[in-house]
N, C-alpha and C. Protein backbone atom coordinates (compact mmCIF):
# COMPACT_ATOMS: atom_id res chain seq x y z
N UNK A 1 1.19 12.22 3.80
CA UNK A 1 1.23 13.37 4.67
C UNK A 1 2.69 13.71 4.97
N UNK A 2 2.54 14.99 5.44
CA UNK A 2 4.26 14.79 5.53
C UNK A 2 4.95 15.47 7.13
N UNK A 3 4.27 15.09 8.11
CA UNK A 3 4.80 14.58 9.39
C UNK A 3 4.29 15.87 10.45
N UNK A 4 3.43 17.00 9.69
CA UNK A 4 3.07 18.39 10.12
C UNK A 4 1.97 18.24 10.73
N UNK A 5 1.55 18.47 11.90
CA UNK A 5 -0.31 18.20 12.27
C UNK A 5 -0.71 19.01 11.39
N UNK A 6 -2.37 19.17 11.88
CA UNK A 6 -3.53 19.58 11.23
C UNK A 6 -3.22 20.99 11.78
N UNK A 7 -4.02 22.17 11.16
CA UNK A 7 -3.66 23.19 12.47
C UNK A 7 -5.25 23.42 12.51
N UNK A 8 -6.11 23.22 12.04
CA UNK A 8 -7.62 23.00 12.48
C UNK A 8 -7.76 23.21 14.01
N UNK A 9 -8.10 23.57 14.76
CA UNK A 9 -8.08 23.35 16.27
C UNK A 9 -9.35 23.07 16.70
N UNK A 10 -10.42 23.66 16.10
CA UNK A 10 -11.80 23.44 16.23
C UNK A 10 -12.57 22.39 15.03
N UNK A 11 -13.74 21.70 15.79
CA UNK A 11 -14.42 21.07 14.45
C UNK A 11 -15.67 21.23 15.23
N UNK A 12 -16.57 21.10 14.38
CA UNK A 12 -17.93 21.25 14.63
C UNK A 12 -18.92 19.93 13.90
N UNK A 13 -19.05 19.85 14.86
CA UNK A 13 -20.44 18.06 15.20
C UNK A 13 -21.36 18.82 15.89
N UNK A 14 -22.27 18.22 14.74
CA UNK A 14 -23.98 18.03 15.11
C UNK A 14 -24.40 19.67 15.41
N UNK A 15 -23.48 20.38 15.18
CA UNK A 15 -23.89 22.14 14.86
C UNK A 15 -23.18 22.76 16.17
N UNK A 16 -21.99 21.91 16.87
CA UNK A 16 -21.35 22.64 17.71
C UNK A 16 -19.85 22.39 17.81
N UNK A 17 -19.57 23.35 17.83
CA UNK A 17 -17.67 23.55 17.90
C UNK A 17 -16.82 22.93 19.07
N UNK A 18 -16.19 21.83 18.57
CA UNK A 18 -15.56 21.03 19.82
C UNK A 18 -14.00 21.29 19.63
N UNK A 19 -13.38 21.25 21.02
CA UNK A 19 -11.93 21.06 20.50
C UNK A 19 -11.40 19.60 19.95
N UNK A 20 -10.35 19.84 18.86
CA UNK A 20 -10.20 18.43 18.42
C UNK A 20 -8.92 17.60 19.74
N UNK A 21 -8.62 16.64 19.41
CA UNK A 21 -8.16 15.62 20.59
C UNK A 21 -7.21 15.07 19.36
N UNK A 22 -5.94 15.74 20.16
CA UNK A 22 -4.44 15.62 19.69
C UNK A 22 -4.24 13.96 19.72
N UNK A 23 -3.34 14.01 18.74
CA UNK A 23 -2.99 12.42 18.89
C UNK A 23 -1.66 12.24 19.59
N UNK A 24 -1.79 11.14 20.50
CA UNK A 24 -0.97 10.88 21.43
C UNK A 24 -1.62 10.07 22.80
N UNK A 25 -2.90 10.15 22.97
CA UNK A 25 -3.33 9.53 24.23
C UNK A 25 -3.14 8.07 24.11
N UNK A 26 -2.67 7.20 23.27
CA UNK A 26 -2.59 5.64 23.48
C UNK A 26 -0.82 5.58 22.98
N UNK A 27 0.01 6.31 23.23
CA UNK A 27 1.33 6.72 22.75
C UNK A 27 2.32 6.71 21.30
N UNK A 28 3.34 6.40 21.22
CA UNK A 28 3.79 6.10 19.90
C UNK A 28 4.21 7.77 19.22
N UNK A 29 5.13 7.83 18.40
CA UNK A 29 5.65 9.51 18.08
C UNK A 29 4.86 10.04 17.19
N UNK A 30 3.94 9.10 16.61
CA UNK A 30 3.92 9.75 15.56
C UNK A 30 2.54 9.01 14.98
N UNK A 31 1.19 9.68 14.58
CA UNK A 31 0.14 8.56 13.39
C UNK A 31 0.75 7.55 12.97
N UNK A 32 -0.07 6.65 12.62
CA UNK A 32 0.43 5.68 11.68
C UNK A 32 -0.69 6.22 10.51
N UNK A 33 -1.20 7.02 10.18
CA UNK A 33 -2.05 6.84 9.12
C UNK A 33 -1.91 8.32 8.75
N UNK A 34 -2.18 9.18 9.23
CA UNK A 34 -1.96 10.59 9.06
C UNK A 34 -0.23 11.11 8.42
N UNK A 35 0.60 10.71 9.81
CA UNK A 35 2.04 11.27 10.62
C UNK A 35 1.82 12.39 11.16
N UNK A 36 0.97 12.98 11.71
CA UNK A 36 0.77 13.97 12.59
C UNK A 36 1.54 13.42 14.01
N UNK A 37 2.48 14.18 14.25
CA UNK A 37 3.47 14.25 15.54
C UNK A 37 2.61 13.96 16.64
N UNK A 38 3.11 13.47 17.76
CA UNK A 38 2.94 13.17 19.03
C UNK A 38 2.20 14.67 19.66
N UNK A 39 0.95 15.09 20.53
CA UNK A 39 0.76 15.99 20.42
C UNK A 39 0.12 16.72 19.63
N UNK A 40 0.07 16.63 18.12
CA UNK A 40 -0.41 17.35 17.26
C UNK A 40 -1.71 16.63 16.79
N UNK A 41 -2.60 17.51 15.60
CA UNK A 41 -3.83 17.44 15.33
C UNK A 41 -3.89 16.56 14.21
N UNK A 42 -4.76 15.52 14.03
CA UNK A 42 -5.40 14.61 12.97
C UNK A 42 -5.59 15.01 11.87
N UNK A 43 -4.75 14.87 10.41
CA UNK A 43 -5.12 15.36 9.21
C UNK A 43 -7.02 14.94 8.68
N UNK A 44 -7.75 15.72 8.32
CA UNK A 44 -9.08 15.22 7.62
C UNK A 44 -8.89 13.74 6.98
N UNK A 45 -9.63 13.11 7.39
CA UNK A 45 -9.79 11.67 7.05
C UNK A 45 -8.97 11.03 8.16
N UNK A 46 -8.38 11.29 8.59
CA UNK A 46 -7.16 10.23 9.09
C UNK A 46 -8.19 8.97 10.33
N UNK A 47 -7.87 8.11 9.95
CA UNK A 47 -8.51 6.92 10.63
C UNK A 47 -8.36 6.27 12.18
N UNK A 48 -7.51 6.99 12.89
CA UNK A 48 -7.44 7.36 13.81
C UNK A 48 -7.78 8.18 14.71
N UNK A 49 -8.61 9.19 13.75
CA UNK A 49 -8.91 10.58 15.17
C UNK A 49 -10.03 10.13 15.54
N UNK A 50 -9.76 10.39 16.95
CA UNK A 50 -11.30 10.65 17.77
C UNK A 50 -12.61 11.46 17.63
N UNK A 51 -13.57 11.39 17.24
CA UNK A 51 -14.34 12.20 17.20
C UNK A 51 -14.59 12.98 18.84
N UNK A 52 -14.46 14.26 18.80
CA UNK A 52 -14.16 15.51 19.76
C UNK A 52 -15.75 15.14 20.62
N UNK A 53 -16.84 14.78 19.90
CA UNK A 53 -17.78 14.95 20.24
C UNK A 53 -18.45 13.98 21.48
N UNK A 54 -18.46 12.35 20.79
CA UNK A 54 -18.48 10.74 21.54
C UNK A 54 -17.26 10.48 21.61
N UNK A 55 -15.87 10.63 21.44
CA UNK A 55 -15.01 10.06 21.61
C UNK A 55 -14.94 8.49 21.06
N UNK A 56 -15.44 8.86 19.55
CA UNK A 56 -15.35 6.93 19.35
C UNK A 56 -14.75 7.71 18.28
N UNK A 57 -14.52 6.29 16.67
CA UNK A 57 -13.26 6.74 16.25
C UNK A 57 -13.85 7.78 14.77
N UNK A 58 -13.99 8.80 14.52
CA UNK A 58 -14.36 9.72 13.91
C UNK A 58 -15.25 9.73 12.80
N UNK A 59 -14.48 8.45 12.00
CA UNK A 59 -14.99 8.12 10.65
C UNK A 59 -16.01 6.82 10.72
N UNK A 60 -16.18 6.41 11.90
CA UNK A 60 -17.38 5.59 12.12
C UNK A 60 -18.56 6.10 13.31
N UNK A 61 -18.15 6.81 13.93
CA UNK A 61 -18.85 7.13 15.08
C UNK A 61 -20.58 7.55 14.68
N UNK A 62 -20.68 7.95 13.42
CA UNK A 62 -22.02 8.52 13.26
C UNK A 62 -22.48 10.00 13.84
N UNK A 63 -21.85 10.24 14.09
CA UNK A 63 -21.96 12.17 14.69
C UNK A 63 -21.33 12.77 13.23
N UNK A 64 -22.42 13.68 12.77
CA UNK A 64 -22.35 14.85 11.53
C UNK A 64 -21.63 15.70 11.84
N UNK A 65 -20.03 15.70 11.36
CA UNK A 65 -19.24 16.75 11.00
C UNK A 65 -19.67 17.64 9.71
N UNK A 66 -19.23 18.83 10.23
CA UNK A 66 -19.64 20.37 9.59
C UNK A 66 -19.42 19.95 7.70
N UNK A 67 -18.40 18.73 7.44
CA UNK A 67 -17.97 19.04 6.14
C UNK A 67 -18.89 17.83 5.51
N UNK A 68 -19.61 16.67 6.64
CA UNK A 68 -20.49 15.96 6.13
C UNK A 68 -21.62 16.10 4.74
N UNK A 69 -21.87 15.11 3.75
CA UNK A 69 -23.21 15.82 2.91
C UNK A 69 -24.18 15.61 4.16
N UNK A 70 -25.26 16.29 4.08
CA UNK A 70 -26.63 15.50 4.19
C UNK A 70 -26.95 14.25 3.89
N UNK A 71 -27.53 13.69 5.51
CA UNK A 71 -27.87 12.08 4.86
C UNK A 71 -29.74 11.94 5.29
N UNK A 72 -30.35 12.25 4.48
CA UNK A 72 -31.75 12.14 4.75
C UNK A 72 -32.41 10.98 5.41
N UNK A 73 -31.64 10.01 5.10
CA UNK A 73 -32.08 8.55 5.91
C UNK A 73 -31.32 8.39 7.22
N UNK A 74 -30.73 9.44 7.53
CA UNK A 74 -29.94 8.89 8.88
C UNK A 74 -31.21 8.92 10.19
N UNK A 75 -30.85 7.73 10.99
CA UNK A 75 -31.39 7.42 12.26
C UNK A 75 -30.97 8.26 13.02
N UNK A 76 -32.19 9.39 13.47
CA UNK A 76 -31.21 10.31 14.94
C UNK A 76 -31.00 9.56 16.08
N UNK A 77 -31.40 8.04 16.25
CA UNK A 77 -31.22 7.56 17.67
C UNK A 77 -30.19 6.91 17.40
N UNK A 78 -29.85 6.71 16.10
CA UNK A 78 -28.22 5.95 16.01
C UNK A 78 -26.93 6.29 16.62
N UNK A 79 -27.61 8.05 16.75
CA UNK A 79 -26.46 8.99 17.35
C UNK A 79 -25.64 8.67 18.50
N UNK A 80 -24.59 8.73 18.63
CA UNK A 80 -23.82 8.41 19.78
C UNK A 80 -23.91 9.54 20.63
N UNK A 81 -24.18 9.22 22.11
CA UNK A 81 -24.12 10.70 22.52
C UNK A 81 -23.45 11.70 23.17
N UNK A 82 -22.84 12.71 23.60
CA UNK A 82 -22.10 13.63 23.34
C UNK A 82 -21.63 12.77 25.01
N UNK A 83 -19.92 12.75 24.97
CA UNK A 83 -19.42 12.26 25.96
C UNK A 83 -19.38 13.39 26.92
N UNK A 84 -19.54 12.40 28.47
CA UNK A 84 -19.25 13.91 29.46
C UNK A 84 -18.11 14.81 29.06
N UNK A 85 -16.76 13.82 28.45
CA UNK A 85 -15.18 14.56 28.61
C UNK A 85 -15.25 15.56 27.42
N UNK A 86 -16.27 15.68 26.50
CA UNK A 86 -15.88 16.12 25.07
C UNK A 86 -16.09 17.65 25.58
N UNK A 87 -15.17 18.64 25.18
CA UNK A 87 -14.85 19.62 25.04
C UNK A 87 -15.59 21.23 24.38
N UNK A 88 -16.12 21.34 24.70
CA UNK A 88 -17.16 22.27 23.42
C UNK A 88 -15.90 24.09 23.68
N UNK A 89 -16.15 23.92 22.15
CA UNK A 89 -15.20 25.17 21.75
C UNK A 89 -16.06 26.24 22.53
């Protein structure tokens, strides 16, 4: 990556538009996995972002982002559920 956030501002889980959650809330200048700046937005994939929706960590949380395939076997009670703090676009 090369040190620029995401400029994505919105993502959409489970069929609703959340704001995404800048990196910076546990400190440090900069990703370690992305390099999205202090402040700025999580490149796609990056292993650090929060999912906007549960606030757990994006790429494990189990909440269906918009760019997800279809998973026909998924458990809907596996779902994590939508945190009070999460943001809806």
């Amino acid at each position: 990556m090369d040190g620029h956030p995401c400029t994505a501002q919105t993502a959409v889980v489970e069929g609703v538009a959340y704001y995404r959650i800048p990196y910076g809330s546990l400190g440090g200048d900069h990703c370690n996995d992305c390099a999205s700046p202090h402040g700025g937005l999580h490149h796609p994939g990056c292993d650090l972002e929060q999912c906007p929706r549960c606030l757990g960590q994006a790429i494990s949380c189990g909440c269906r982002w918009a760019s997800d395939a279809p998973d026909p076997g998924l458990d809907e009670f596996l779902l994590a559920a939508e945190s009070s703090k999460a943001r809806r676009a």
